[in-house]
Protein backbone atom coordinates (compact mmCIF):
# COMPACT_ATOMS: atom_id res chain seq x y z
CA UNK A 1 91.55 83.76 117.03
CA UNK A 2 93.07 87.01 117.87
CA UNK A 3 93.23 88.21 121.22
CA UNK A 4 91.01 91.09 122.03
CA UNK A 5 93.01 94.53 122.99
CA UNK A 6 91.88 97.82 123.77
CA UNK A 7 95.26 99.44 122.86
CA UNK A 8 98.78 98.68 121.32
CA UNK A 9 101.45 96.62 123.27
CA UNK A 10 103.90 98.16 124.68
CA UNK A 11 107.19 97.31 122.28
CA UNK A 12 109.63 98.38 124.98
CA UNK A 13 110.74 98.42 128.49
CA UNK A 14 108.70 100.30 130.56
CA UNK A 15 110.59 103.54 131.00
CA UNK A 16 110.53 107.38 130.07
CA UNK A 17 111.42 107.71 126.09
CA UNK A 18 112.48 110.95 124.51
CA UNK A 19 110.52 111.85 121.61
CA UNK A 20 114.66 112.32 119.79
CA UNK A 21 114.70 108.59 121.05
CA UNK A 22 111.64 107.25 119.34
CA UNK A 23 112.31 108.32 115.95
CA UNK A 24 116.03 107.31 116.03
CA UNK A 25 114.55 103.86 117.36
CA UNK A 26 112.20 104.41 114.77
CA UNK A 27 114.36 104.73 111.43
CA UNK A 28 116.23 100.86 111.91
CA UNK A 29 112.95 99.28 112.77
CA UNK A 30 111.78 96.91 110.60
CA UNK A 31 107.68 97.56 112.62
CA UNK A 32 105.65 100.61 112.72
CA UNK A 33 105.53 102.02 116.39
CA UNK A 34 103.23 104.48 118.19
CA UNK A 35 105.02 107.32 120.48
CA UNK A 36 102.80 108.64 123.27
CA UNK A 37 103.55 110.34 126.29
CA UNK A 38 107.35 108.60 126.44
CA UNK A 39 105.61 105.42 125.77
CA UNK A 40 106.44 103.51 122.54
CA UNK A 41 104.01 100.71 121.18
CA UNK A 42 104.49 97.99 118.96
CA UNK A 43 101.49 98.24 116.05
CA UNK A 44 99.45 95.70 115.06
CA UNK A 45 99.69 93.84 111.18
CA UNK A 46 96.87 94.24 108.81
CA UNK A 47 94.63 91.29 107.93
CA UNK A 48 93.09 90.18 104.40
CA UNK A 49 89.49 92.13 105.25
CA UNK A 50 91.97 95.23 105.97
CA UNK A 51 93.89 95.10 102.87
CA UNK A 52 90.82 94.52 100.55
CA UNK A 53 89.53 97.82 102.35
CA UNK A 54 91.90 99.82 102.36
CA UNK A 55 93.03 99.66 98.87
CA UNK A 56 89.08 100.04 97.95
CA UNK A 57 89.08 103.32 99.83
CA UNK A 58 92.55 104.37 99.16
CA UNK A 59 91.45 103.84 95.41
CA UNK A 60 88.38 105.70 95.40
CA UNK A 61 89.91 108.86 97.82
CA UNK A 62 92.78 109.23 94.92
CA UNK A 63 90.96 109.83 92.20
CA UNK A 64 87.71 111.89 93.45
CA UNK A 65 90.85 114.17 94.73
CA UNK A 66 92.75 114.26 91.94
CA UNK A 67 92.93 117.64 90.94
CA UNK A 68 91.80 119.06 94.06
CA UNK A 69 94.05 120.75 96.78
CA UNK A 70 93.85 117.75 99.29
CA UNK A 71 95.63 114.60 98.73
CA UNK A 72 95.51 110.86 100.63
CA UNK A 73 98.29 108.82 102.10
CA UNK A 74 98.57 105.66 103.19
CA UNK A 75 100.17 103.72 106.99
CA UNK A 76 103.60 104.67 105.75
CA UNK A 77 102.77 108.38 106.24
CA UNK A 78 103.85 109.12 110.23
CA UNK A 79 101.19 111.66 111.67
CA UNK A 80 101.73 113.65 115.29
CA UNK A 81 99.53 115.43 117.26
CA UNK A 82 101.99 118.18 118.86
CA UNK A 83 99.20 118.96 121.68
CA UNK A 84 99.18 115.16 122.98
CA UNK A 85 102.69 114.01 122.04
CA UNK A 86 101.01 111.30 119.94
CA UNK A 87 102.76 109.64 116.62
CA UNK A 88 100.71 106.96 114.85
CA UNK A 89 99.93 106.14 111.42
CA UNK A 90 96.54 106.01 110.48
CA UNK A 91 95.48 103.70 107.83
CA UNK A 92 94.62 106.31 105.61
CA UNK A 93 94.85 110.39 106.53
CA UNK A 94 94.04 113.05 104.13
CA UNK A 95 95.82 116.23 103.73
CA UNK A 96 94.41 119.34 102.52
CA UNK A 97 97.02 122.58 100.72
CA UNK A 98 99.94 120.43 101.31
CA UNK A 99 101.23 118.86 104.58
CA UNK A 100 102.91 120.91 107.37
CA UNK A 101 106.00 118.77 108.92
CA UNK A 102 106.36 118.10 112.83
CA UNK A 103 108.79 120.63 114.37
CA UNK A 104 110.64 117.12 115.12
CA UNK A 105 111.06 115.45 111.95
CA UNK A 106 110.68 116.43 108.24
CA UNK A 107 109.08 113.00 107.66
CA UNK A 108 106.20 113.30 110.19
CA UNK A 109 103.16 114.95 109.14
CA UNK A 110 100.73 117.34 111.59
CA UNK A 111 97.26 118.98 110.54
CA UNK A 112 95.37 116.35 108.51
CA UNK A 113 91.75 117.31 107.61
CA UNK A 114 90.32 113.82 107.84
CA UNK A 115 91.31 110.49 108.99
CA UNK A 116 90.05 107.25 108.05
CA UNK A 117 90.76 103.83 110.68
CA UNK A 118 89.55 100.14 109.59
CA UNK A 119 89.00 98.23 112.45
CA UNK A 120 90.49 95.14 113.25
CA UNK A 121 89.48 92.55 115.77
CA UNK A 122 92.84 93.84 118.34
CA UNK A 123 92.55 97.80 117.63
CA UNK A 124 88.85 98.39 117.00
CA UNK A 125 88.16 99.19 121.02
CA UNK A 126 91.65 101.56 120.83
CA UNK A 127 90.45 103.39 117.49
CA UNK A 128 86.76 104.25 118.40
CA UNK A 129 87.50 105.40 122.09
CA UNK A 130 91.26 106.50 123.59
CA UNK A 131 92.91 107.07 120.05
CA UNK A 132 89.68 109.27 118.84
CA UNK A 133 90.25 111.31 122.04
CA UNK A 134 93.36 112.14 120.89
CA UNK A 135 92.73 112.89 117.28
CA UNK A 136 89.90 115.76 118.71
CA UNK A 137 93.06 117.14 119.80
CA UNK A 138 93.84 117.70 116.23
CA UNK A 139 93.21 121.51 115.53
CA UNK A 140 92.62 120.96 111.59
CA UNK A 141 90.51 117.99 111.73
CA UNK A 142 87.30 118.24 110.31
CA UNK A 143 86.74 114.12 109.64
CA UNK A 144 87.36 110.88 111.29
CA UNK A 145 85.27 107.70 109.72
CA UNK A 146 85.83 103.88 111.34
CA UNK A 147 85.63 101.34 108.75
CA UNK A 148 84.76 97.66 110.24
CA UNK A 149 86.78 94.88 108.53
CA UNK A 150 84.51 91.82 109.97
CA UNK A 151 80.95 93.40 109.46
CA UNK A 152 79.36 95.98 107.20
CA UNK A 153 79.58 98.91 109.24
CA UNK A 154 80.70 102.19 108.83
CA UNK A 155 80.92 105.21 112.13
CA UNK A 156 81.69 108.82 110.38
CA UNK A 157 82.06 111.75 112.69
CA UNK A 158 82.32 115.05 111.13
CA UNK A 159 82.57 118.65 113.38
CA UNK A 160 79.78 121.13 112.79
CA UNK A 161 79.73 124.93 112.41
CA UNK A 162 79.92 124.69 116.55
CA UNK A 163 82.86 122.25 117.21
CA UNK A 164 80.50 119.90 117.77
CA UNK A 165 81.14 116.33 116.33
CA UNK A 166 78.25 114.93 114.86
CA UNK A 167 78.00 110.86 114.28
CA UNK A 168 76.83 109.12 111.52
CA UNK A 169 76.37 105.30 110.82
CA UNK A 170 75.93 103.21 107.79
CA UNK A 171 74.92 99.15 107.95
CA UNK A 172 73.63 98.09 104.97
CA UNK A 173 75.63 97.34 102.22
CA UNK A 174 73.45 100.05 99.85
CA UNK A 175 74.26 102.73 102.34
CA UNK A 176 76.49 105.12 100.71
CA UNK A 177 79.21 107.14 102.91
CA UNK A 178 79.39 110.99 102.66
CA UNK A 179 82.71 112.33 103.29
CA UNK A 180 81.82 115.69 103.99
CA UNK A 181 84.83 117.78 104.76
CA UNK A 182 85.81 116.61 101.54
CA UNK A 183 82.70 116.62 99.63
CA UNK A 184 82.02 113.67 98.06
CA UNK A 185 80.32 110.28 98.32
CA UNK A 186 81.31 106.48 98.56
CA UNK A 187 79.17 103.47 98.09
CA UNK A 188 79.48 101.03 100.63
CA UNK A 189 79.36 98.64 98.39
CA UNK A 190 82.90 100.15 96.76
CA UNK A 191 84.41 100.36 100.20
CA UNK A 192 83.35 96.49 101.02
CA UNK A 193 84.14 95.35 97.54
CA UNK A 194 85.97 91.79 97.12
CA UNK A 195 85.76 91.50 101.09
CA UNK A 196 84.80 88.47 102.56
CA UNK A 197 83.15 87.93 105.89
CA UNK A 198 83.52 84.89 108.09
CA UNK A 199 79.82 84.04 108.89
């Protein structure tokens, strides 16, 4: 069984890294790696559930976009949050009138609209609580859903006409998830199709 975390491991010895540092550390290794505060952390590998999920979503987010002026990526796609010093790669982050690069990097990403986690049994406590703190950081995000990969269940906050972020929940399988920054719907049954749960 895998060992409950609330937050990444750190990957290296404990001492002050350069954000230069991380990314040249970054382009040999062979594992993704968070950057936070001169902090680097090793990041978790995806599990069956995860996989099934995300390519469900991933799917269904490519073509109700297509056309449209906002476009999803995938893990590979390095995001930073320039007002925390954060660099992560959400599971799946969606960018809206193309994507502005990091000041640091031409292949790091800033100002998604929405991002979308699936929760794992070691990063579910680090995605809904610390690492959502720092995505409110984000000045251009208007979305951030959590998609659990042992249970149907679904948390979508979206920020209202006040900055406020409003929460919504879904936990029956009929329920069907409304992205609204982007404007469009997704059946919980799509999102949870071909996923099996250990009962």
């Amino acid at each position: 069984m895998d060992k409950i975390v609330n937050e990444p491991a750190i990957a290296y010895q404990k001492r002050h890294y350069t954000i230069e540092e991380y990314l040249e550390m970054e382009k040999s290794s062979t594992v993704k790696h968070e950057y936070y505060q001169g902090e680097i952390f090793a990041m978790s590998g995806a599990g069956e559930n995860h996989n099934e999920i995300f390519s469900n979503v991933f799917g269904e987010i490519g073509n109700k976009l297509k056309g449209k002026p906002c476009r999803p990526y995938g893990s590979d796609k390095r995001m930073n949050i320039p007002e925390n010093t954060l660099f992560t790669y959400p599971d799946i982050s969606i960018y809206c009138n193309g994507s502005t690069h990091s000041n640091f990097d031409k292949d790091t990403s800033i100002l998604p609209t929405a991002i979308i986690e699936i929760l794992s049994p070691s990063t579910k406590n680090y995605d809904k609580n610390k690492k959502f703190k720092l995505y409110k950081d984000i000045p251009s995000l208007k979305e951030y859903i959590m998609i659990d990969s042992e249970s149907v269940f679904v948390q979508s906050y979206h920020i209202n006409e006040n900055r406020n972020w409003l929460l919504r929940e879904y936990k029956e399988i009929s329920d069907t998830l409304t992205l609204v920054s982007m404007g469009f719907d997704m059946a919980l049954s799509d999102i949870y199709y071909f996923v099996r749960f250990n009962n």
